[in-house]
Protein backbone atom coordinates (compact mmCIF):
# COMPACT_ATOMS: atom_id res chain seq x y z
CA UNK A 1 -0.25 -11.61 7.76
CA UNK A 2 2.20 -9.06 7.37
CA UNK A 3 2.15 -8.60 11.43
CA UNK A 4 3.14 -12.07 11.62
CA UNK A 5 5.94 -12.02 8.94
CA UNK A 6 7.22 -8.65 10.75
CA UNK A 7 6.84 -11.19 13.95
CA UNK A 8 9.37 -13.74 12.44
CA UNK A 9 11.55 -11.27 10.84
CA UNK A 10 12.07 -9.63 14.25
CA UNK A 11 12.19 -13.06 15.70
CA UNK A 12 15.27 -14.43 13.68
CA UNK A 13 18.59 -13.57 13.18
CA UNK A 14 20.18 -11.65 10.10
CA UNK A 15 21.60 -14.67 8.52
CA UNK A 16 18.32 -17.02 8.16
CA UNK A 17 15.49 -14.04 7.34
CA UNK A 18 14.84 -15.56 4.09
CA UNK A 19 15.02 -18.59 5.20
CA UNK A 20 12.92 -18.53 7.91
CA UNK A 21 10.53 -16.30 5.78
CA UNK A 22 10.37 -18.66 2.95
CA UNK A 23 9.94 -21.81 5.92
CA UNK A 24 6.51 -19.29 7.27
CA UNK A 25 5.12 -18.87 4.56
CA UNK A 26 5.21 -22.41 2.40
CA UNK A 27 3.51 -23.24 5.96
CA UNK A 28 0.96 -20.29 5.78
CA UNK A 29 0.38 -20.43 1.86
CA UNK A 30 1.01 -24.38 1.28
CA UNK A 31 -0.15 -26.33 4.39
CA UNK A 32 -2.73 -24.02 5.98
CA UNK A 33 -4.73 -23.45 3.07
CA UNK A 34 -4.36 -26.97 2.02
CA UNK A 35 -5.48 -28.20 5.11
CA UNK A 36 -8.27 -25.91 5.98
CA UNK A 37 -9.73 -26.55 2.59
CA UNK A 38 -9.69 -30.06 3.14
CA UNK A 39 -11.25 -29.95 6.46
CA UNK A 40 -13.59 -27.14 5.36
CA UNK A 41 -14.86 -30.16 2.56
CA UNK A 42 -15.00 -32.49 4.94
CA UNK A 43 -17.54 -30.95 6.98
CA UNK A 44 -19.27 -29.77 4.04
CA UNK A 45 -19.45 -33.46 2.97
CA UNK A 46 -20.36 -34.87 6.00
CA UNK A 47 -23.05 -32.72 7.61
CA UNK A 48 -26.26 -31.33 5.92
CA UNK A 49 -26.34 -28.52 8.69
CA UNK A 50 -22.71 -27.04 7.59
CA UNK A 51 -23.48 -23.70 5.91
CA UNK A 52 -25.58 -22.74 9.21
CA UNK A 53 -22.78 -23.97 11.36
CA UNK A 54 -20.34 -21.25 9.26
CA UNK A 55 -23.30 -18.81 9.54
CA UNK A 56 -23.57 -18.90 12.83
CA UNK A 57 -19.80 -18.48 13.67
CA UNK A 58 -19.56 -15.96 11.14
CA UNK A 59 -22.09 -13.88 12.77
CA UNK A 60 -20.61 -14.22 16.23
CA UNK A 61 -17.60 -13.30 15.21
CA UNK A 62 -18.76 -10.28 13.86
CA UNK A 63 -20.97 -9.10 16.97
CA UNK A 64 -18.02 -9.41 18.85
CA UNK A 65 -15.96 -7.55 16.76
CA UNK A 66 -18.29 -4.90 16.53
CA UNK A 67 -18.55 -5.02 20.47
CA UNK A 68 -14.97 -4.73 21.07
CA UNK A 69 -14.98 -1.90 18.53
CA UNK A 70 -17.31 0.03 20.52
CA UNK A 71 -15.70 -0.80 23.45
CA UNK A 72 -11.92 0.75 22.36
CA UNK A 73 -14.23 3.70 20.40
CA UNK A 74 -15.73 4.48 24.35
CA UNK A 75 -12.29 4.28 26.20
CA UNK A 76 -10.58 6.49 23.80
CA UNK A 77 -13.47 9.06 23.68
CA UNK A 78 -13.38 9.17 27.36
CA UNK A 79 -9.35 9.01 28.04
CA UNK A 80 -9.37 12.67 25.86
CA UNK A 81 -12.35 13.73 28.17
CA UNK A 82 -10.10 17.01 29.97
CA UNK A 83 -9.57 16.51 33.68
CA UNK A 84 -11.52 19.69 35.75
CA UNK A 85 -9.39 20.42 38.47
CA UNK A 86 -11.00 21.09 42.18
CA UNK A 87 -8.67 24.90 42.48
C-alpha cells in the first residue's frame, strides 16, 4: 500500500498530490473493499464448496511464496560466494 501511494506520489505533479492521493485511496479504501466484500459474499452465498475454494488458493499462494523465497535466499547466498581466481 504504501509502495503504491509512493507510486502515485512520484507519478503526479506537485500541484494535485493530495488530490490525486485522496482520488487513490477513496478507490483503494471505498470501492475495493466494498466490492471485494460483495463479491467475496456472493460466492460465499452461492457455492457450498467456497471456503475450500479460498483454502486452496490460500495455500498456493503461500507455496509459491515460500518457493520464490528460497529461490532469492539461493541467488543471494551464491552471488557473495568469492570468485577463486586461476593465477
Amino acid at each position: 500500500m504504501i509502495a503504491a501511494f509512493t507510486f502515485v506520489k512520484d507519478s503526479s505533479p506537485l500541484t494535485a498530490v493530495a488530490t490525486v492521493e485522496g482520488v487513490f485511496g477513496a478507490a483503494y479504501f471505498g470501492v475495493g473493499r466494498g466490492i471485494g466484500g460483495l463479491a467475496g459474499g456472493f460466492i460465499m452465498g452461492r457455492k457450498s464448496e467456497a471456503f475450500g475454494i479460498f483454502a486452496a488458493v490460500a495455500a498456493a499462494a503461500a507455496v509459491v511464496y515460500a518457493v520464490s523465497l528460497a529461490v532469492i535466499w539461493l541467488v543471494q547466498k551464491n552471488s557473495r560466494r568469492p570468485v577463486r581466481s586461476s593465477t
